[in-house]
C-alpha atoms as a PDB file:
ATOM      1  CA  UNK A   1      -6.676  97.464 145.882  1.00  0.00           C
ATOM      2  CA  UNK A   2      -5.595  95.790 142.735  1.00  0.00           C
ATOM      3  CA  UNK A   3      -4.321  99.343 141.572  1.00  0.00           C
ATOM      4  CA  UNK A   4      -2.451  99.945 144.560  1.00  0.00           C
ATOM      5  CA  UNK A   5      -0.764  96.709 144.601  1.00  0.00           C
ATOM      6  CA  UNK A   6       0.409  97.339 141.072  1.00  0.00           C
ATOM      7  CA  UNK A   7       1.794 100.729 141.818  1.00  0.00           C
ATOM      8  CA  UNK A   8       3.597  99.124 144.427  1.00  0.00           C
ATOM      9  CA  UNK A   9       5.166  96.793 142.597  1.00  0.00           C
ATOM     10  CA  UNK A  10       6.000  99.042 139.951  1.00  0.00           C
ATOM     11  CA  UNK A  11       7.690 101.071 142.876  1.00  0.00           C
ATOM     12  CA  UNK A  12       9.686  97.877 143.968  1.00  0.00           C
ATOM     13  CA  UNK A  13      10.721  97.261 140.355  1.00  0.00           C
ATOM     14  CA  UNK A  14      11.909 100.903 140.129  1.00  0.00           C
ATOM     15  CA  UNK A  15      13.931 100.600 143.186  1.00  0.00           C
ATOM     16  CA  UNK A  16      15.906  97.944 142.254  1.00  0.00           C
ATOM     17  CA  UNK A  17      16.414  99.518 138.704  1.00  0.00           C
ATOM     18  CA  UNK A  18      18.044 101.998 140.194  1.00  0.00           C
ATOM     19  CA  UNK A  19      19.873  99.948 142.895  1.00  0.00           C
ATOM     20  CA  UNK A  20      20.974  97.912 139.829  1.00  0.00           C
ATOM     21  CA  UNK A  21      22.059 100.581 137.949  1.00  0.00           C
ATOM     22  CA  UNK A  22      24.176 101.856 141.800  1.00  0.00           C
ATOM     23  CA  UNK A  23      25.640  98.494 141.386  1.00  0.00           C
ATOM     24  CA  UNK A  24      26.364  99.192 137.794  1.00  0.00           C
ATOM     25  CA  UNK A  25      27.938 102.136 138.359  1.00  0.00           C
ATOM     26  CA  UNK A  26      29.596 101.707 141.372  1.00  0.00           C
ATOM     27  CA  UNK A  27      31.248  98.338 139.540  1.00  0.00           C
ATOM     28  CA  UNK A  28      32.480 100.678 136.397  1.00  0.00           C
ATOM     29  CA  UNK A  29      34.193 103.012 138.916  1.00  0.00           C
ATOM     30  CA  UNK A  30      35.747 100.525 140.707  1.00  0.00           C
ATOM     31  CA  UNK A  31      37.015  98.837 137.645  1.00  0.00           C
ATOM     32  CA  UNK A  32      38.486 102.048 136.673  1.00  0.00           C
ATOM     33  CA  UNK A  33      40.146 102.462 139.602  1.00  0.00           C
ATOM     34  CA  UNK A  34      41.725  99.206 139.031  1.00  0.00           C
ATOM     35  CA  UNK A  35      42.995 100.248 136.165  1.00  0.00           C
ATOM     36  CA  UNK A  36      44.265 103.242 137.224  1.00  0.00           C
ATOM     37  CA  UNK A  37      45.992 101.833 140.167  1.00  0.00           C
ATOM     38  CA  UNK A  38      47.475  99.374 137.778  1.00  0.00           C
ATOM     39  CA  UNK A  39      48.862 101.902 135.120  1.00  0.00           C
ATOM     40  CA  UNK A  40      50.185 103.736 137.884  1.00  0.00           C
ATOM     41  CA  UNK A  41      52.200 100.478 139.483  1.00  0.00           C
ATOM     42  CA  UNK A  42      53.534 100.122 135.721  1.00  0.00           C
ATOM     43  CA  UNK A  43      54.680 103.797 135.365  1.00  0.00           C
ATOM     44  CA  UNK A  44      56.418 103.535 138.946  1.00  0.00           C
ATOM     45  CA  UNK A  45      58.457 100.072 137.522  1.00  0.00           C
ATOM     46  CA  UNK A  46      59.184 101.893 134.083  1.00  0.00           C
ATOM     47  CA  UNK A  47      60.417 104.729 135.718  1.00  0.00           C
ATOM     48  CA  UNK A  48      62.553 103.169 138.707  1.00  0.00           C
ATOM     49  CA  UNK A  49      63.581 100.449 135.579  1.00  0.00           C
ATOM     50  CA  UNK A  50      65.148 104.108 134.278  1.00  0.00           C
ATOM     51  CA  UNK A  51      66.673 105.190 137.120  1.00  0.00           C
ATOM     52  CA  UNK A  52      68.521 101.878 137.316  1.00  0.00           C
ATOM     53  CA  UNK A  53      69.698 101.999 133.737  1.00  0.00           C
ATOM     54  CA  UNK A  54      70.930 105.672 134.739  1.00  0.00           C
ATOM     55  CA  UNK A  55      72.252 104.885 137.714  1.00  0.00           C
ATOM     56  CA  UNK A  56      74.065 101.718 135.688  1.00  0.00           C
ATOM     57  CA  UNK A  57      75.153 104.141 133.044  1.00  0.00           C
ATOM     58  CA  UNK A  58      76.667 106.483 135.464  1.00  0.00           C
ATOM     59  CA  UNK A  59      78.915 104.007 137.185  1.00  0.00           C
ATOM     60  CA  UNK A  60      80.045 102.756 134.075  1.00  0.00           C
ATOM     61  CA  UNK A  61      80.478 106.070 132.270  1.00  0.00           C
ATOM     62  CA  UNK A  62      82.950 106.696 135.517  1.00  0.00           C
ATOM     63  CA  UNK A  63      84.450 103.468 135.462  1.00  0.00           C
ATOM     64  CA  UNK A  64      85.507 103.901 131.856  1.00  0.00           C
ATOM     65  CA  UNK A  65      86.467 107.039 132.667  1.00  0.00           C
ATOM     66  CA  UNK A  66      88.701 106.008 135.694  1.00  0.00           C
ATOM     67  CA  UNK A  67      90.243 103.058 133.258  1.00  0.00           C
ATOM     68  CA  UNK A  68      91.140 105.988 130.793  1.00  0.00           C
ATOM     69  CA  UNK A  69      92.714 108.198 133.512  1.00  0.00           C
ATOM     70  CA  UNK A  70      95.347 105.075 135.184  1.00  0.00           C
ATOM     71  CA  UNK A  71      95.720 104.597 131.501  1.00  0.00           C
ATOM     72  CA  UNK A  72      97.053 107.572 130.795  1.00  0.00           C
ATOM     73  CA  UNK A  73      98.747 108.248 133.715  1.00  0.00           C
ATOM     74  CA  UNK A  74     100.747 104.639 133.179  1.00  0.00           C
ATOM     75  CA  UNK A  75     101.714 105.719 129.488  1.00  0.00           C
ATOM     76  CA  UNK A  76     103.088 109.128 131.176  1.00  0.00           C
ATOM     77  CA  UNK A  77     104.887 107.229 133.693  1.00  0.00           C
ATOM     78  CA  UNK A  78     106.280 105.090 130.801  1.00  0.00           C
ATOM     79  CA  UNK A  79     107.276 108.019 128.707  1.00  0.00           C
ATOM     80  CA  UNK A  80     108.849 109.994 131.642  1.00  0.00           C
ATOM     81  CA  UNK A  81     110.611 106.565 132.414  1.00  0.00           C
ATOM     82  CA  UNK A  82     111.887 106.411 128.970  1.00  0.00           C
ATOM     83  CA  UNK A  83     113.343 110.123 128.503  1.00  0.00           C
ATOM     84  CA  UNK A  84     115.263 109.957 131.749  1.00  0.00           C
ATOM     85  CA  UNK A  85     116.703 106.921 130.399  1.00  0.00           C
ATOM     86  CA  UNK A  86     117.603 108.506 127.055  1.00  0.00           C
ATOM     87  CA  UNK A  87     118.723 111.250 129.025  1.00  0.00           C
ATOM     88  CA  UNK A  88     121.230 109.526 130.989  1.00  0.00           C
ATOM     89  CA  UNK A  89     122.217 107.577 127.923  1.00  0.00           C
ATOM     90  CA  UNK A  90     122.979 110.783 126.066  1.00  0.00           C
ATOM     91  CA  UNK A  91     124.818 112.160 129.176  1.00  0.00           C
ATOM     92  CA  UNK A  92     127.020 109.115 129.079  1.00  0.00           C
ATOM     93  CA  UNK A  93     127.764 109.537 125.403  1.00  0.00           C
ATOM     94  CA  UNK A  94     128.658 113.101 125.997  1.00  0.00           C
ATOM     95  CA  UNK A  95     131.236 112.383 128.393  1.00  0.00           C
ATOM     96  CA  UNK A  96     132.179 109.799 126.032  1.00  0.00           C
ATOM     97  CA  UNK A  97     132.720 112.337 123.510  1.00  0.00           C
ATOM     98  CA  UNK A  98     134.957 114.640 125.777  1.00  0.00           C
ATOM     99  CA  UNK A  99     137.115 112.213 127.398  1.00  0.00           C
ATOM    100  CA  UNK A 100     139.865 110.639 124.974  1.00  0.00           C
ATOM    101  CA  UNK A 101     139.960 107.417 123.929  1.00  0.00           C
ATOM    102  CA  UNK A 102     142.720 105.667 125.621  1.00  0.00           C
ATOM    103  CA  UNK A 103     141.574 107.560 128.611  1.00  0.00           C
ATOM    104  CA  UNK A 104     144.433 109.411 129.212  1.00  0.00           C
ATOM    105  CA  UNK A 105     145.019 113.347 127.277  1.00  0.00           C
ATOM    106  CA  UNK A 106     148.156 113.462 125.432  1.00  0.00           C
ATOM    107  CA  UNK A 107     150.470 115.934 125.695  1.00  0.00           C
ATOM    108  CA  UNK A 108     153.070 117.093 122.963  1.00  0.00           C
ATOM    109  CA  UNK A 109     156.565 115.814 123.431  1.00  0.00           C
ATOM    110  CA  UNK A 110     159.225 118.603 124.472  1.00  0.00           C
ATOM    111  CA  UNK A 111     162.546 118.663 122.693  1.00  0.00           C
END
């Protein structure tokens, strides 16, 4: 009796060994799953962080680039402004040039 008592216990104290090691076990998984659950929330922020920077960059890049273009197409209007003007300055001094001085022609007197 004494014998089979002993080999009982020594079956209860095997059980929960290896229910203690389950728990063990099932712990370390779980804890890993944590972890990977938690590097995977950090990749998702890094990369939607990047998207935003991108997304940031883009709007800029086309901001600077729509700057550039009324830019440009004020110093055209400001150069196309300023040759008409020479133009018609130089159109005035060209009739200048042909009409006489006292604004009439004169004509050589006849004898």
């Amino acid at each position: 009796a004494l014998l089979r008592e002993m080999k009982l216990d020594e079956e209860k104290l095997e059980a929960q060994m290896e229910y203690a090691r389950y728990e063990q076990e099932t712990e370390i998984l779980r804890e890993q799953l944590r972890q990977r659950e938690l590097d995977r929330e950090r990749q998702k922020r890094e990369w939607e962080l990047k998207e935003r920077q991108a997304e940031d960059q883009r709007r800029a890049d086309e901001e600077m680039m729509r700057r550039q273009q009324d830019d440009m197409s004020l110093r055209m209007m400001h150069q196309e402004d300023e040759l008409r003007r020479r133009q018609q300055e130089n159109n005035l001094f060209m009739q200048e040039q042909r009409a006489p001085a006292s604004g009439y022609e004169t004509t050589p007197a006849v004898p």
